[in-house]
Protein backbone atom coordinates (compact mmCIF):
# COMPACT_ATOMS: atom_id res chain seq x y z
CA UNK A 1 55.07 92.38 78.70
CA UNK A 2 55.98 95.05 80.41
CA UNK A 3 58.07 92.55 83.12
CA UNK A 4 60.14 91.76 80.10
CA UNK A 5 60.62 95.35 78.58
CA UNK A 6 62.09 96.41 81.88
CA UNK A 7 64.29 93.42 82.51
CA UNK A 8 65.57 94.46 78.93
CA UNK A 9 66.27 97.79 80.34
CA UNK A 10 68.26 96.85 82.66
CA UNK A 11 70.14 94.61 80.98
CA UNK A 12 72.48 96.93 78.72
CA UNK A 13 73.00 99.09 81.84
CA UNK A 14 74.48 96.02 83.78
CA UNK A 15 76.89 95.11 80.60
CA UNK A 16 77.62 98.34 80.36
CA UNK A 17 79.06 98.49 84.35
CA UNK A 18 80.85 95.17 83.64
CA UNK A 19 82.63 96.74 80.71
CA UNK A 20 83.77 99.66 82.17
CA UNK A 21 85.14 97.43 85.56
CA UNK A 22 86.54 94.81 82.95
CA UNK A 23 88.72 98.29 81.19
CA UNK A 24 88.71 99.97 84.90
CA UNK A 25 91.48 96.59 85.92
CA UNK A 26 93.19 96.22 82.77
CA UNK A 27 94.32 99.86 83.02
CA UNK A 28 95.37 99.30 86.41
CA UNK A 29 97.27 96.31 85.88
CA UNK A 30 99.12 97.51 82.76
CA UNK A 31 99.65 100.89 84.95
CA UNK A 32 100.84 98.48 87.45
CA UNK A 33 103.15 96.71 84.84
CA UNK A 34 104.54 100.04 84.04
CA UNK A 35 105.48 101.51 87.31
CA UNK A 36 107.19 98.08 87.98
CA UNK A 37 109.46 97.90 85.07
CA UNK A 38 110.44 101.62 85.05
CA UNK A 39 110.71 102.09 88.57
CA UNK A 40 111.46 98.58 90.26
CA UNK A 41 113.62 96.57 88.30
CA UNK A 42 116.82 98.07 88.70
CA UNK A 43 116.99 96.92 92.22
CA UNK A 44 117.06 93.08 91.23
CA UNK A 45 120.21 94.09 90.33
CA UNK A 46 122.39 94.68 93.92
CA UNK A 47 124.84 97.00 94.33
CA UNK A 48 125.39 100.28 95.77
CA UNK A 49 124.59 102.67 92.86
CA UNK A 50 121.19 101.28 91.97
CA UNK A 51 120.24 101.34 95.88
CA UNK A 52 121.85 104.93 96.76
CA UNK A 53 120.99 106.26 99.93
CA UNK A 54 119.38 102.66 100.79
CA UNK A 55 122.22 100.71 100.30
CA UNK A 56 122.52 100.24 103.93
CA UNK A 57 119.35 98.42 103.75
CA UNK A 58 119.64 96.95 100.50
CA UNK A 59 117.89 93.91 102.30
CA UNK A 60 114.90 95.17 103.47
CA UNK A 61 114.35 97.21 100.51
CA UNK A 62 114.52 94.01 98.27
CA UNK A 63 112.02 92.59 100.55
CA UNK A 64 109.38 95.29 100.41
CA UNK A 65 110.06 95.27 96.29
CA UNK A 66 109.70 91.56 96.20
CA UNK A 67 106.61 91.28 98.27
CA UNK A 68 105.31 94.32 96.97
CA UNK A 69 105.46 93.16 93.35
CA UNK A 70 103.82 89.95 93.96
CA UNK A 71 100.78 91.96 95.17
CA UNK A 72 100.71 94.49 92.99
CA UNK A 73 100.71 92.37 89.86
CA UNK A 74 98.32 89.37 91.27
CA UNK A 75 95.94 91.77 93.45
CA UNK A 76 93.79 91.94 90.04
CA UNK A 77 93.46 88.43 89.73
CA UNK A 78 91.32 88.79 92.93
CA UNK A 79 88.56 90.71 91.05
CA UNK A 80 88.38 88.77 88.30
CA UNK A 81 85.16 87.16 88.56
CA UNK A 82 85.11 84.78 85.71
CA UNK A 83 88.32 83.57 86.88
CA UNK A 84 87.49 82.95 90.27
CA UNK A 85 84.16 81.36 89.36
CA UNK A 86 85.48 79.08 86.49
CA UNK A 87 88.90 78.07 88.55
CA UNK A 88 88.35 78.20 92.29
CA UNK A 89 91.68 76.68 92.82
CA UNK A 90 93.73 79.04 91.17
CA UNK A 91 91.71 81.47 92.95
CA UNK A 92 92.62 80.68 96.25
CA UNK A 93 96.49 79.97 95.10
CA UNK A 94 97.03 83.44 93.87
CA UNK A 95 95.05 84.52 96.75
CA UNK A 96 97.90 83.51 99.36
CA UNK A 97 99.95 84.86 96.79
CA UNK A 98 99.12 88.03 97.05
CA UNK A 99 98.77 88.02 101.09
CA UNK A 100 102.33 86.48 101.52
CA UNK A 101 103.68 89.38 98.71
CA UNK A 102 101.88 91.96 101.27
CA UNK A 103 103.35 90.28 104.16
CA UNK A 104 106.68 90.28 102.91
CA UNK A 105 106.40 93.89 101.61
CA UNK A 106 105.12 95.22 105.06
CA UNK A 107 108.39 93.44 106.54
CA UNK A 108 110.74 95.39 104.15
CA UNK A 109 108.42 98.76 104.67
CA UNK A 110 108.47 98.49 108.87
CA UNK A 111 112.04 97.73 109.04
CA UNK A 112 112.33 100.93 106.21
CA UNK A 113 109.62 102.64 108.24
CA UNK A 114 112.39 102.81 111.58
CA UNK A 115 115.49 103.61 109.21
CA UNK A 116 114.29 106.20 107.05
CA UNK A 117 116.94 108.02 105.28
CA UNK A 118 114.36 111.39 104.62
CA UNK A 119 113.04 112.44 108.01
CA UNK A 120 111.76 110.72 111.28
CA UNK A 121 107.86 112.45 109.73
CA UNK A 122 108.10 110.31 106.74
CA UNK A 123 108.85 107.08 108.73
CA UNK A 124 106.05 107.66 110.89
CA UNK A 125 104.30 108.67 107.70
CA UNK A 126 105.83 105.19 105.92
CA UNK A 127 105.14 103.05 109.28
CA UNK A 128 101.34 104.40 109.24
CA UNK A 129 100.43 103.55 106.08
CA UNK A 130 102.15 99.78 106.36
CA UNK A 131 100.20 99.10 109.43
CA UNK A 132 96.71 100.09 107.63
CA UNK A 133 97.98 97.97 104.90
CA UNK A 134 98.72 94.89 107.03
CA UNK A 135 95.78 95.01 109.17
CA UNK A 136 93.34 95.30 106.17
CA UNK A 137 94.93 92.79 104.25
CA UNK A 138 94.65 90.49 107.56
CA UNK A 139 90.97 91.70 107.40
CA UNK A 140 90.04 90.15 104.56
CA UNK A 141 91.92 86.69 104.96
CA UNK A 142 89.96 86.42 108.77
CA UNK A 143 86.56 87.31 106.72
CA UNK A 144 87.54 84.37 103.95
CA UNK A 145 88.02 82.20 107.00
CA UNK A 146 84.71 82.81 108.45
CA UNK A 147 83.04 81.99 104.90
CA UNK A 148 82.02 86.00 105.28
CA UNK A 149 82.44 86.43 101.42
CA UNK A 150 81.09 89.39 101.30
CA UNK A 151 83.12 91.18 104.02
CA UNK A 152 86.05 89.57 102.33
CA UNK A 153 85.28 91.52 98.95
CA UNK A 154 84.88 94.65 100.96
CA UNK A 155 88.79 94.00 102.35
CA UNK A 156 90.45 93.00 100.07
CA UNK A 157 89.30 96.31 98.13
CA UNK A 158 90.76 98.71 100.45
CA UNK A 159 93.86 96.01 100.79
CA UNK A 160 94.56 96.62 97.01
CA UNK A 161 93.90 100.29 97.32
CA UNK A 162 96.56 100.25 100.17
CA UNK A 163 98.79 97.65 97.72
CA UNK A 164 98.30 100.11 94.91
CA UNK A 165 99.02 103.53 97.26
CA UNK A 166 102.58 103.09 95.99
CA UNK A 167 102.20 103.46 92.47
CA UNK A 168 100.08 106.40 93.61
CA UNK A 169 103.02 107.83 95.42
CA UNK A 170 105.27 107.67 92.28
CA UNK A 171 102.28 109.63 90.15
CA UNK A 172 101.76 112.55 92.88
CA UNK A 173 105.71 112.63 92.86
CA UNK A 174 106.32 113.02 89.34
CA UNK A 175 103.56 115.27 89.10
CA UNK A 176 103.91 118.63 88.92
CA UNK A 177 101.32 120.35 91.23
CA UNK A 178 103.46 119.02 94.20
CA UNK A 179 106.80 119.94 92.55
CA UNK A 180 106.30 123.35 93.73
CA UNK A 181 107.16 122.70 97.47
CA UNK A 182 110.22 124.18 98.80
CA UNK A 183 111.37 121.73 101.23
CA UNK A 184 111.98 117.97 99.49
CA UNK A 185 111.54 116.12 102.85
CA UNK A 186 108.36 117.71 103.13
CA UNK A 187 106.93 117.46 99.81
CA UNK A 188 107.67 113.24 100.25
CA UNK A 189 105.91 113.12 104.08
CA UNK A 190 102.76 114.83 102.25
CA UNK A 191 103.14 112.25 99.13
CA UNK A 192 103.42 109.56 101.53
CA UNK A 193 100.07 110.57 103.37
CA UNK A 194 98.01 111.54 100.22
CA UNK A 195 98.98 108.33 98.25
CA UNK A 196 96.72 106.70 100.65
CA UNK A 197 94.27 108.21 102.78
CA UNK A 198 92.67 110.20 99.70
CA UNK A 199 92.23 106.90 97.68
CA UNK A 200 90.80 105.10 100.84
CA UNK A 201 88.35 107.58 102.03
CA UNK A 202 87.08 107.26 98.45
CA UNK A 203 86.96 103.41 98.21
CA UNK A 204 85.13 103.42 101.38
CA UNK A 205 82.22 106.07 100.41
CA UNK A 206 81.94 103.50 97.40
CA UNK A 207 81.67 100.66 99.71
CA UNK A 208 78.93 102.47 101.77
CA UNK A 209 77.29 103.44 99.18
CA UNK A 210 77.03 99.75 97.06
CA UNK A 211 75.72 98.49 100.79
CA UNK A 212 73.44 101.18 101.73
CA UNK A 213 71.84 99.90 97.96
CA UNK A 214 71.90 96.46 98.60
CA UNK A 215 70.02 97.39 102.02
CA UNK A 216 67.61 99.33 100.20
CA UNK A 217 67.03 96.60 97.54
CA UNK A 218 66.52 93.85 99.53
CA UNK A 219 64.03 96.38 101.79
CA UNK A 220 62.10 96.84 98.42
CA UNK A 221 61.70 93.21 97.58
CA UNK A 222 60.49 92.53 101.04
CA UNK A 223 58.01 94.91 101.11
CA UNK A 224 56.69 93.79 97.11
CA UNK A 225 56.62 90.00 98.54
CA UNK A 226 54.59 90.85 101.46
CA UNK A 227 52.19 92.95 99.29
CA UNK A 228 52.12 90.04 96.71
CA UNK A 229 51.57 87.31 99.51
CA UNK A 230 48.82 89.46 101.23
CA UNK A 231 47.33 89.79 97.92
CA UNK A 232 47.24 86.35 97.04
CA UNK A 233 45.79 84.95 100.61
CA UNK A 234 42.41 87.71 100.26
């Protein structure tokens, strides 16, 4: 009796967590959505007043947009667990997706990175971020590889956080406790930092934390079996 009271217990708490992930990616994808069609689409249409001080590299702008877009909008998909259970497939489909989108956006955003019209800080600062972004993104498609699934789920969080540091950048920019630095060039180098080592650092005490859990969990249930099995053998 009391087994089943506290498996009740539990039960509402774990709904509960599902809900608020299930509302936690919807607002991020409609967010997503947003920043896309206010701030992106304009450039699928080429000339040189839509591109301004890029229109030299019109091209590699396009690219980053292009790729960047593909993995902003299908990164959710990932997390969908439902989804992935119920249709494998599609799955792994909009999995490559989303790593060719990130491969093609980190080959507009290096090429950017080495042209950058602000300052030679923020292309360091751009180039930076674009190499964490590649390498975790590679990350989690060499853990999928190795059948590592949960190593994978680990990645291709901070991936998306990386994917996401973008629309991150256009919130801290529009918002107005940064507005109040003097110098524009450096007001975008510190944008360009915080948009993604903040968020990061943060996904990655999460990540400790859910494994440092698990750890403890599975620590508990070994200890309860052993005391069960040397129970049952006196």
């Amino acid at each position: 009796m009391n087994a089943i009271s506290s498996h009740h217990q539990v039960q509402p708490s774990t709904g509960g967590t599902k809900l608020l992930r299930r509302l936690a990616w919807i607002f991020v994808f409609l967010l997503a959505l947003y920043f896309f069609f206010k701030y992106a689409t304009h450039y699928f249409v080429v000339n040189e007043r839509n591109y301004g001080p890029y229109w030299q590299h019109w091209g590699a702008l396009l690219l980053h947009i292009v790729g960047g877009t593909f993995a902003l909008l299908l990164g959710p998909l990932q997390f969908w667990a439902g989804l992935r259970q119920r249709f494998p497939r599609f799955h792994r489909i909009t999995g490559r997706l989303y790593f060719a989108g990130i491969v093609l956006g980190s080959a507009g955003s290096l090429y950017l990175s080495t042209h950058s019209k602000v300052s030679q800080a923020f292309g360091v600062a751009l180039f930076a971020l674009t190499l964490v972004w590649l390498i975790s993104s590679a990350m989690a498609l060499v853990a999928i590889l190795r059948r590592q699934v949960t190593t994978h789920k680990e990645w291709v969080t901070r991936s998306y956080v990386l994917t996401f540091a973008f629309v991150t950048g256009r919130l801290l920019l529009d918002s107005p406790f940064l507005r109040g630095m003097a110098n524009p060039k450096d007001r975008m180098v510190t944008i360009i930092w915080l948009c993604w080592t903040i968020p990061l650092f943060i996904t990655e005490i999460i990540l400790q934390w859910r494994r440092s859990a698990s750890i403890a969990s599975n620590s508990r249930q070994r200890e309860l079996g052993a005391t069960n099995w040397d129970r049952s053998a006196a």
